[in-house]
N, C-alpha and C. Protein backbone atom coordinates (compact mmCIF):
# COMPACT_ATOMS: atom_id res chain seq x y z
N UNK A 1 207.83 47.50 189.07
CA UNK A 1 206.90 46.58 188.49
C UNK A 1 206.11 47.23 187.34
N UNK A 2 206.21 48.68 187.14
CA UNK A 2 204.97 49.53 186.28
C UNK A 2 205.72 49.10 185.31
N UNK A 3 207.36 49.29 185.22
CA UNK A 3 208.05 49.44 183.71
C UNK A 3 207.96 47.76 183.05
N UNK A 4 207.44 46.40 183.77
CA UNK A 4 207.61 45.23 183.82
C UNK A 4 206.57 45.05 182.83
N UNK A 5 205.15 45.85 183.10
CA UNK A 5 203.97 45.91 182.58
C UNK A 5 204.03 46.63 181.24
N UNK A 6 204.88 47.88 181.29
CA UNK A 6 205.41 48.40 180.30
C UNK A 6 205.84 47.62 178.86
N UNK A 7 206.80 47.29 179.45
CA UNK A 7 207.43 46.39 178.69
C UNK A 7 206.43 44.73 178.20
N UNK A 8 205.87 44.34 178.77
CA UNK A 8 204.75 43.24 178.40
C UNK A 8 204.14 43.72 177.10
N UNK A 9 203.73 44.65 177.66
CA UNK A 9 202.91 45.37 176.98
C UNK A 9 203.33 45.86 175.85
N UNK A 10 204.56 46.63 175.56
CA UNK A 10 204.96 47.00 174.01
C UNK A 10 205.43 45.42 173.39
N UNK A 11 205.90 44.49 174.11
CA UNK A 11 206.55 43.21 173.71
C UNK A 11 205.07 42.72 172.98
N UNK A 12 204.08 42.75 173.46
CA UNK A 12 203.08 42.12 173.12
C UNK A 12 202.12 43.13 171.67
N UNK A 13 202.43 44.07 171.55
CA UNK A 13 202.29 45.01 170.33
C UNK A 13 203.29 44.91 169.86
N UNK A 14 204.12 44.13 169.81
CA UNK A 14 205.34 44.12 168.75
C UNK A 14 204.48 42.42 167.68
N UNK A 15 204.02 41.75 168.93
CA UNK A 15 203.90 40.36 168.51
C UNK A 15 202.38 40.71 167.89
N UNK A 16 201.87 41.13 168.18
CA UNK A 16 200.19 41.26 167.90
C UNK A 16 200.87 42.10 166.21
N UNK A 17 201.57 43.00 165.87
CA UNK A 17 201.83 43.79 165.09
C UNK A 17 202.59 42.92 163.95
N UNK A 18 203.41 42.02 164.71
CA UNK A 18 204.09 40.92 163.51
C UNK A 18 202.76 40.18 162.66
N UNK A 19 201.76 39.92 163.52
CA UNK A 19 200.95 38.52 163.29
C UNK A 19 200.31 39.44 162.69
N UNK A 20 199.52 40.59 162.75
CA UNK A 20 198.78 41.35 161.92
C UNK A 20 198.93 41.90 160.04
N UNK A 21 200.88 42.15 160.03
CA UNK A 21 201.26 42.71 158.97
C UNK A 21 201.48 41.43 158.19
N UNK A 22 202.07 40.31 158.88
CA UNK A 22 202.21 38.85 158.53
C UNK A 22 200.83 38.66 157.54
N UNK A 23 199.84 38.54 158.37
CA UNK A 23 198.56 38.16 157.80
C UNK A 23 198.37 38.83 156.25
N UNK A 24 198.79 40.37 157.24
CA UNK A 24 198.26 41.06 155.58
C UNK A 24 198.69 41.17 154.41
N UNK A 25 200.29 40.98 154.38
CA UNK A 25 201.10 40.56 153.74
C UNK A 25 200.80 39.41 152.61
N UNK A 26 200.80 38.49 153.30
CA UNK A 26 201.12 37.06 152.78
C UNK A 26 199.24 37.03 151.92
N UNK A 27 198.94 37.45 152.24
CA UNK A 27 197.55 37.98 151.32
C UNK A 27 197.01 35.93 151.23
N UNK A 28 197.37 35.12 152.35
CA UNK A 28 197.07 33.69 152.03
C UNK A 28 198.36 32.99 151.65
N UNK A 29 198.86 33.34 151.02
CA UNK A 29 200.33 32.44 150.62
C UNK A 29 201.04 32.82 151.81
N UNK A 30 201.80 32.27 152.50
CA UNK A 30 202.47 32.28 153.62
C UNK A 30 203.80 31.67 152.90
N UNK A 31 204.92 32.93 153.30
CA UNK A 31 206.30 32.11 152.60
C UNK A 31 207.47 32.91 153.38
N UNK A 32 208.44 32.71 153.58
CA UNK A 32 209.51 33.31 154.20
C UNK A 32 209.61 34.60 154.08
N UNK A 33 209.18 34.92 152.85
CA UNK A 33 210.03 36.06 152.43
C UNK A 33 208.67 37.33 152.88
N UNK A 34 207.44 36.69 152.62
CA UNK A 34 206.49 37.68 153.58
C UNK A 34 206.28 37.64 155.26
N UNK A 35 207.04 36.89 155.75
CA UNK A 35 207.50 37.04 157.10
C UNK A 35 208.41 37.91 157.48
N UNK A 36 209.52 37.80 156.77
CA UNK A 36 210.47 38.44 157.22
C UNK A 36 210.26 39.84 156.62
N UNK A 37 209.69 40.28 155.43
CA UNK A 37 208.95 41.65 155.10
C UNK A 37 207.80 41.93 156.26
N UNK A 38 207.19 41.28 157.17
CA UNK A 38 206.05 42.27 158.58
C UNK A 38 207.28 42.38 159.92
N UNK A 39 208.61 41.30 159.69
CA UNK A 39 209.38 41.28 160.75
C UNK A 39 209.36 42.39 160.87
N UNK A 40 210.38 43.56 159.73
CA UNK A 40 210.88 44.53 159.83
C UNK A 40 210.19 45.76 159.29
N UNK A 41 209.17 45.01 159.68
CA UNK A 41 207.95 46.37 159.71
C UNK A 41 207.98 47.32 160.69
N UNK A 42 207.35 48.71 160.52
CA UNK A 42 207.35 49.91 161.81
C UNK A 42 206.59 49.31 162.60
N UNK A 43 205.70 48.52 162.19
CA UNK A 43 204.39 47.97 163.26
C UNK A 43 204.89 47.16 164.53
N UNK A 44 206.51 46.38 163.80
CA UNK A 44 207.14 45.30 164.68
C UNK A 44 208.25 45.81 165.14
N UNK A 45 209.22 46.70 164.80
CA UNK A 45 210.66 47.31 165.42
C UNK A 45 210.16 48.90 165.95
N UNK A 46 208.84 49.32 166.33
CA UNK A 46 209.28 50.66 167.18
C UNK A 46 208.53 49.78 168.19
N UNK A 47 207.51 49.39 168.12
CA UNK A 47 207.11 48.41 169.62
C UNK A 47 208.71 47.63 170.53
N UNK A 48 208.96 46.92 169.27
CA UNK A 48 210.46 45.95 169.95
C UNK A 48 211.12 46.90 170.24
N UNK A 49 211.92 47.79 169.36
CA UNK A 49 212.87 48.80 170.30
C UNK A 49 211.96 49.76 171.43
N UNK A 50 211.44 49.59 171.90
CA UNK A 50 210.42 50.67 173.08
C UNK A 50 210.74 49.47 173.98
N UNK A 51 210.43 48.03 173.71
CA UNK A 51 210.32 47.47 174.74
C UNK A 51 211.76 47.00 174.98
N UNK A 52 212.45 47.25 174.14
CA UNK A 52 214.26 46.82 174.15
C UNK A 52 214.90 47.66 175.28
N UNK A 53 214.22 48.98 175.25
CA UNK A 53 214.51 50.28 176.18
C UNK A 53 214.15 50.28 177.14
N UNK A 54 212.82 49.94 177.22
CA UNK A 54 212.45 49.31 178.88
C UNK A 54 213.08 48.49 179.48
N UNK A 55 213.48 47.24 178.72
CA UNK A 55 213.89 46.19 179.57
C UNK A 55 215.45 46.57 179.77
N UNK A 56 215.99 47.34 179.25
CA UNK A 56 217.66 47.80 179.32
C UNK A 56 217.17 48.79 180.76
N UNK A 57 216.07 49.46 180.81
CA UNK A 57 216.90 51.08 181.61
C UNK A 57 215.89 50.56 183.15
N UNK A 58 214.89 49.40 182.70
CA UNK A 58 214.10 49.09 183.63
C UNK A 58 214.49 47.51 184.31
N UNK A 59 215.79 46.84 183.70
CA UNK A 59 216.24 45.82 184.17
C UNK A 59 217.89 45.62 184.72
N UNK A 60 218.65 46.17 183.17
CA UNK A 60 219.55 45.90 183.32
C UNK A 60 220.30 46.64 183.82
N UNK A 61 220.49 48.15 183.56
CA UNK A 61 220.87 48.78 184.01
C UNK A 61 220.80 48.91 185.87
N UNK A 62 219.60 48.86 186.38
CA UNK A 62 219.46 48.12 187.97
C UNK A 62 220.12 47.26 188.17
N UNK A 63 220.08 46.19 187.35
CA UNK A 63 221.06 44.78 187.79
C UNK A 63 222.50 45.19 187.84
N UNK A 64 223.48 45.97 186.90
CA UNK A 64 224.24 46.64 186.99
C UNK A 64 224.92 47.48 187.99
N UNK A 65 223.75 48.10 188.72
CA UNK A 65 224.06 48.86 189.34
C UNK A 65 224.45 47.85 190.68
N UNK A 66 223.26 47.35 191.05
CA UNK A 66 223.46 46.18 192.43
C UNK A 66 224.43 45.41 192.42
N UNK A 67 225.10 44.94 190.86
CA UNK A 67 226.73 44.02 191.14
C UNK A 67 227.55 45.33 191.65
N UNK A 68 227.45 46.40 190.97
CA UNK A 68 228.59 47.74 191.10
C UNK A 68 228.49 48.03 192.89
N UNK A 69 227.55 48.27 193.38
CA UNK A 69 227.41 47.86 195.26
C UNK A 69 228.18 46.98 195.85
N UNK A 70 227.48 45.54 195.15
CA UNK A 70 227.92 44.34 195.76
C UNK A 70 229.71 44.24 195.43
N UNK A 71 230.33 44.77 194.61
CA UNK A 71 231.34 44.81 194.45
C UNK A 71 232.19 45.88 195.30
N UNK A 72 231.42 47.00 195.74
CA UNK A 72 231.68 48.08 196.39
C UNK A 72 231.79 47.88 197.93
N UNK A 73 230.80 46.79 198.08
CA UNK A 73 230.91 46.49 199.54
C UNK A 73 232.23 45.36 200.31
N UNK A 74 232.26 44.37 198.97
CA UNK A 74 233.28 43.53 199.20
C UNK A 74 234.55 44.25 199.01
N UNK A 75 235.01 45.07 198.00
CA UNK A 75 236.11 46.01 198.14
C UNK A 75 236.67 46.35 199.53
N UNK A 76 235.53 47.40 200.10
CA UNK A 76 235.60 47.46 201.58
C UNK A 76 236.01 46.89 202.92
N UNK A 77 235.23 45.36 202.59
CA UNK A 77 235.55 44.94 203.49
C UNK A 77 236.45 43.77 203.55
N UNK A 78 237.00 44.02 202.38
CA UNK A 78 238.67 43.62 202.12
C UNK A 78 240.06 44.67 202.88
N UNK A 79 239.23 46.04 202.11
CA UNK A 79 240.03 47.29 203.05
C UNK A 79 240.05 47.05 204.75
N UNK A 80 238.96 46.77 204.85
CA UNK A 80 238.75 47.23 206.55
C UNK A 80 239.78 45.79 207.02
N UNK A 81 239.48 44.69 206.20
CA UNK A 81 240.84 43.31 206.74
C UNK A 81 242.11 44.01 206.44
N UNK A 82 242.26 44.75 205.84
CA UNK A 82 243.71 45.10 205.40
C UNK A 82 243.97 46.40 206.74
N UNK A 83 243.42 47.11 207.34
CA UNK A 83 243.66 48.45 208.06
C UNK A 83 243.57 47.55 209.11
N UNK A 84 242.65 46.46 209.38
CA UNK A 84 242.93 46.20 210.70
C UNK A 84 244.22 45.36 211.28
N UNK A 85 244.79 44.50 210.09
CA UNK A 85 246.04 44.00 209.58
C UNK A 85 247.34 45.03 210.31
N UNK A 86 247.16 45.98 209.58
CA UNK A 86 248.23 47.62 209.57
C UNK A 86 247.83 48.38 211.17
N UNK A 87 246.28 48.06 211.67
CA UNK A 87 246.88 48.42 213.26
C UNK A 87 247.42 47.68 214.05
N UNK A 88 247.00 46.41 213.89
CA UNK A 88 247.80 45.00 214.47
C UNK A 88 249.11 45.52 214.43
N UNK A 89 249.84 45.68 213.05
CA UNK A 89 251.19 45.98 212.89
C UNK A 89 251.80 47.15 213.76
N UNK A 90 250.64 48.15 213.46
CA UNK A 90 251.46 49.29 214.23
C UNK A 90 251.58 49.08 215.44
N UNK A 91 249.99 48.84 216.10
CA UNK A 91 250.14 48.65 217.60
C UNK A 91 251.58 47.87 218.58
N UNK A 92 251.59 46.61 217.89
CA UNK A 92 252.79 45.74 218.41
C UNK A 92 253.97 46.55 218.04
N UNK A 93 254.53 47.44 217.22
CA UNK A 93 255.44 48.67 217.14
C UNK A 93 255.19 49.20 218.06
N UNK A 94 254.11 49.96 218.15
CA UNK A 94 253.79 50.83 219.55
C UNK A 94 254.67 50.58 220.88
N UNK A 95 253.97 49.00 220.97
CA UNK A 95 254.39 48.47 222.23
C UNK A 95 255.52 48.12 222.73
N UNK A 96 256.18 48.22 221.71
CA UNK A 96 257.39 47.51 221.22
C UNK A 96 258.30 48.87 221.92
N UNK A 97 257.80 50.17 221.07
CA UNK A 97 258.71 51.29 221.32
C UNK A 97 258.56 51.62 222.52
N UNK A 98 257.42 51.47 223.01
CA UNK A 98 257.21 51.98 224.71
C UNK A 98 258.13 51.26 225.64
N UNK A 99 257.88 49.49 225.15
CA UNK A 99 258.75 48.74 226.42
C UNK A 99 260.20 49.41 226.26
N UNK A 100 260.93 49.63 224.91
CA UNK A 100 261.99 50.16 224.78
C UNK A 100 262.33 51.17 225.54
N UNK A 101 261.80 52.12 225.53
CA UNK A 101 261.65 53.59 226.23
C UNK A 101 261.88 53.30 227.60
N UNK A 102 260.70 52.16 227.81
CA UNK A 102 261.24 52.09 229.42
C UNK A 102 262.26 51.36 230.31
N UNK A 103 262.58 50.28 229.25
CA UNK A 103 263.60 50.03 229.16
C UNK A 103 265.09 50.80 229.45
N UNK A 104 265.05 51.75 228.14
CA UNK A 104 266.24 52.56 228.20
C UNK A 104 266.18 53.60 229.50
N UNK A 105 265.24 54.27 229.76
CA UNK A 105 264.99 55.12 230.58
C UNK A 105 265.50 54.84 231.97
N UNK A 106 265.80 53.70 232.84
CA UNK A 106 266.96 53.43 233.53
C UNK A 106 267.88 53.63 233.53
N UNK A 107 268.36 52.84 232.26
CA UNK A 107 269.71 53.43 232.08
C UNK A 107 270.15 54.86 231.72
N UNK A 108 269.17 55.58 231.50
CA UNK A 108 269.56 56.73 230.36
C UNK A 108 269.69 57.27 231.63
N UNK A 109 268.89 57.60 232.73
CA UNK A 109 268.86 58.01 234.47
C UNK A 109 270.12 57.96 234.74
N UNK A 110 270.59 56.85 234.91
CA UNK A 110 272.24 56.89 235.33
C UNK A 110 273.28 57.32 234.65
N UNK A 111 273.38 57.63 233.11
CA UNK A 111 274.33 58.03 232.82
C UNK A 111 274.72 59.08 231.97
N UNK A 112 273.36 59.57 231.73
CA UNK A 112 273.21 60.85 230.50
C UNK A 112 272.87 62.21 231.47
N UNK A 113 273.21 63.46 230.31
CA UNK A 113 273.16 64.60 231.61
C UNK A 113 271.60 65.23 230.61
N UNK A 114 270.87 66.16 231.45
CA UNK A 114 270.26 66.64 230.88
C UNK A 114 269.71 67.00 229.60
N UNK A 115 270.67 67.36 229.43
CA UNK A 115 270.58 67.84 227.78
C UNK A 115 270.42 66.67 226.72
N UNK A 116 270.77 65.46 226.91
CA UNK A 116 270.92 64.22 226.31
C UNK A 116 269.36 63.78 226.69
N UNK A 117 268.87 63.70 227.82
CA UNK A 117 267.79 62.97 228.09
C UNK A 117 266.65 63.67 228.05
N UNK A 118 266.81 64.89 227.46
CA UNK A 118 265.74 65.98 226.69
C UNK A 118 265.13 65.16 225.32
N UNK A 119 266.94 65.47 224.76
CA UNK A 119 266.78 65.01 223.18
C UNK A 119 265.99 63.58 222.89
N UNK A 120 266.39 62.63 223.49
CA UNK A 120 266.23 61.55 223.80
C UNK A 120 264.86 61.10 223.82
N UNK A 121 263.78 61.93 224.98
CA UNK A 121 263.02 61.48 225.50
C UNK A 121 262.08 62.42 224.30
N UNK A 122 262.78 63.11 223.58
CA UNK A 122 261.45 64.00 222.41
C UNK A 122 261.60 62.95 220.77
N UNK A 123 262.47 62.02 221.24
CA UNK A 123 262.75 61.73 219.60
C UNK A 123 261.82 60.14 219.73
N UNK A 124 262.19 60.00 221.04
CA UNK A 124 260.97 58.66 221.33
C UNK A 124 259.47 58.35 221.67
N UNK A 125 259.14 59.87 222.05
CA UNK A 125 257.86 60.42 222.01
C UNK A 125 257.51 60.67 220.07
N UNK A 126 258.17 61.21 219.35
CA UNK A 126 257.78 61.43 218.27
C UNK A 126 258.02 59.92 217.47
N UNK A 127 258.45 59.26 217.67
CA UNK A 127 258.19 58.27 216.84
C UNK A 127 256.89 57.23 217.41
N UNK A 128 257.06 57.45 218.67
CA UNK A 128 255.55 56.84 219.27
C UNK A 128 254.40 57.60 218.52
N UNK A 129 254.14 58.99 218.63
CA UNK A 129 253.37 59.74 218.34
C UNK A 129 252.55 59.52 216.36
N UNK A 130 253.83 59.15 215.75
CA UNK A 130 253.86 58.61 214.34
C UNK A 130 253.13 57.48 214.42
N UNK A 131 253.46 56.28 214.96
CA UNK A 131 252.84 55.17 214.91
C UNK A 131 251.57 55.38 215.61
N UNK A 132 250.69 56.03 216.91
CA UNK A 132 249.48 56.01 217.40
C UNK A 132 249.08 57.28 216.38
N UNK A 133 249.34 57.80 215.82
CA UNK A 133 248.39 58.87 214.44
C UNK A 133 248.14 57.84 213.32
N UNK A 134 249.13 57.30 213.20
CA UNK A 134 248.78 56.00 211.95
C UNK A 134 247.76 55.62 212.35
N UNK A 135 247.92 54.55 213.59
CA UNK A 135 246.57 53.85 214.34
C UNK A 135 245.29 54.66 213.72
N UNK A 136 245.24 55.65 214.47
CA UNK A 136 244.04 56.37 214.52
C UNK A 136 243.98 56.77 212.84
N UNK A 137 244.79 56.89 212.23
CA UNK A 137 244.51 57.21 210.55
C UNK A 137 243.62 56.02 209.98
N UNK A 138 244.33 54.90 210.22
CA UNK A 138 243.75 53.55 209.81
C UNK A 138 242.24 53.39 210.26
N UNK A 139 241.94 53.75 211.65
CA UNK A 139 240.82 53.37 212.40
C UNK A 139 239.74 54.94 211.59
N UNK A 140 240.37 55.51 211.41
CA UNK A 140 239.37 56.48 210.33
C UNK A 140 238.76 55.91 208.61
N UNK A 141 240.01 55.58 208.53
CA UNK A 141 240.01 54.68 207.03
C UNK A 141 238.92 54.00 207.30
N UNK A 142 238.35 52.61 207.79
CA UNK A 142 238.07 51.95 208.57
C UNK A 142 236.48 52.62 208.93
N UNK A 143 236.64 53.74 209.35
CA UNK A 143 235.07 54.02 209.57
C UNK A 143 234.69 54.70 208.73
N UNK A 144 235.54 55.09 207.52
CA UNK A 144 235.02 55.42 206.47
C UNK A 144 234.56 54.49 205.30
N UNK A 145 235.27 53.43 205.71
CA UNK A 145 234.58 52.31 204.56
C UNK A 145 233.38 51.87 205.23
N UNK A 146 233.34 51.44 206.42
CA UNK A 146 232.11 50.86 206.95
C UNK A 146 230.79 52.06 206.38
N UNK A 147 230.80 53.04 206.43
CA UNK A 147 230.19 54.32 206.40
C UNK A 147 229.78 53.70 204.33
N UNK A 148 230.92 53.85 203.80
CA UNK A 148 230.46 53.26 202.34
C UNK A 148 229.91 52.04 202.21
N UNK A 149 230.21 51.10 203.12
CA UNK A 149 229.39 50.01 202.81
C UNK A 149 227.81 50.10 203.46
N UNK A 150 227.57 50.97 204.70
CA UNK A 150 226.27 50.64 204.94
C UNK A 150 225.07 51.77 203.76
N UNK A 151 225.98 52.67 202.71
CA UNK A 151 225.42 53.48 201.92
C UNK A 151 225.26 52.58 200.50
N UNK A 152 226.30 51.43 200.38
CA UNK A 152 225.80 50.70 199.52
C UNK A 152 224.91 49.70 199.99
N UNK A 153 224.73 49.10 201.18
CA UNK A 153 223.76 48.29 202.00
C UNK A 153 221.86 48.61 201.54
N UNK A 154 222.30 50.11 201.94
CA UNK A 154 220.96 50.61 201.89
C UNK A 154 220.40 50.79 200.09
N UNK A 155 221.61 51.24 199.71
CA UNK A 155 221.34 51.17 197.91
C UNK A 155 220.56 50.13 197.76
N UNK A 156 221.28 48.87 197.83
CA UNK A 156 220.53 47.32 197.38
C UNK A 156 219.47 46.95 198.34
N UNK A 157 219.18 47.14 199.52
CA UNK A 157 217.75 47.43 199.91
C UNK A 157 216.84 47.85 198.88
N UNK A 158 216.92 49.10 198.78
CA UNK A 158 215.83 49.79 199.05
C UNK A 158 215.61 49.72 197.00
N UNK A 159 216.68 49.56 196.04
CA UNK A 159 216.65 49.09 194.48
C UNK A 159 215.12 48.34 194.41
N UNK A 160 215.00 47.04 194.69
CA UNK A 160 214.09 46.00 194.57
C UNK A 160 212.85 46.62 194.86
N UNK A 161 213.33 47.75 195.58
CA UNK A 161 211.17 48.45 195.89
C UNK A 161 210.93 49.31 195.28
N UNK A 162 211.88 50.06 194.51
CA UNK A 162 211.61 51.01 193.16
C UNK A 162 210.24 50.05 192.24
N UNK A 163 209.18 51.09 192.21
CA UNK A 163 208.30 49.99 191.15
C UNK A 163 208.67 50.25 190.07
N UNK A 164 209.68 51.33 189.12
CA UNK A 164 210.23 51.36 187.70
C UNK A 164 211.34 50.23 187.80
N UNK A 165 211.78 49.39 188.29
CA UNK A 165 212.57 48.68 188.09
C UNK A 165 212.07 46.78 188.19
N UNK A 166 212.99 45.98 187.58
CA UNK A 166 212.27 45.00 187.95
C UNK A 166 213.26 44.04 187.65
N UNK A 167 213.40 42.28 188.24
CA UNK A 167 214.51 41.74 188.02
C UNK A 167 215.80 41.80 188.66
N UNK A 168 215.26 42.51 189.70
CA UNK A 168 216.80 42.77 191.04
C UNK A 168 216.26 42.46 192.22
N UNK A 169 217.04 41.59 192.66
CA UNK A 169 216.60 40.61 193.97
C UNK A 169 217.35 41.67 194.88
């Protein structure tokens, strides 16, 4: 709110500074061309650019920043629909490979010798093992975005109570 006052304030020495050089200018004749000679007076463009700078680094630039969040958060929690999508997927694989396993594992009992139902039983463990590391990869993914979104959460909180800033809901 200070830079809000800031900015009033040089905006209003820009205008007090037009109407002053205006006056003195036009010496009584009032005509375009002594207007636009106090426009671009020092009295009227270092006030306006001071307050041009305020309202850029004390408005917009904040506003900027809070879409760049708000965009940061929806990103996210587009990701986190998409990972939870990809454990859905894996999981039902999972389950899929297990019923298989046990499935085969009857039969494999009756007719394979040792050495077969070694190989067997390590190559179906490792592809299980692939798909529940995914899981858990995803479910990291996943708490790492949530983790970015409650850091942009708190960003756009806590923006609006900065008193140098102003114009961000």
């Amino acid at each position: 709110m200070i830079s809000f006052i800031v900015f009033m304030v040089f905006l209003g020495l820009a205008l007090a500074g037009l109407v002053a050089e205006f006056v003195i200018k036009s010496k009584g004749k009032y005509s375009l061309d002594s207007f636009l000679s106090s426009l671009f007076s020092k009295a009227v463009l270092l006030p306006l650019a001071i307050a041009t700078v305020v309202f850029i680094a004390a408005s917009v630039v904040p506003y900027t920043m809070q879409m760049n969040d708000r965009f940061n958060i929806a990103f996210a929690e587009e990701n986190i629909k998409l990972y939870e999508q990809y454990i859905s997927d894996y999981t039902e694989a999972a389950q899929k490979q297990i019923a298989d396993y046990q499935a085969a594992q009857t039969q494999m009992a009756k007719t394979a010798n040792s050495l077969q139902l070694q190989f067997y039983s390590q190559q179906i463990d490792a592809v299980g093992n692939k798909l529940t590391d995914q899981i858990k990869a995803f479910n990291d993914r996943i708490l790492d975005q949530r983790i970015e979104i409650n850091k942009a959460q708190i960003r756009i909180q806590w923006r609006p109570k900065n008193k140098w800033f102003f114009g961000v809901d």
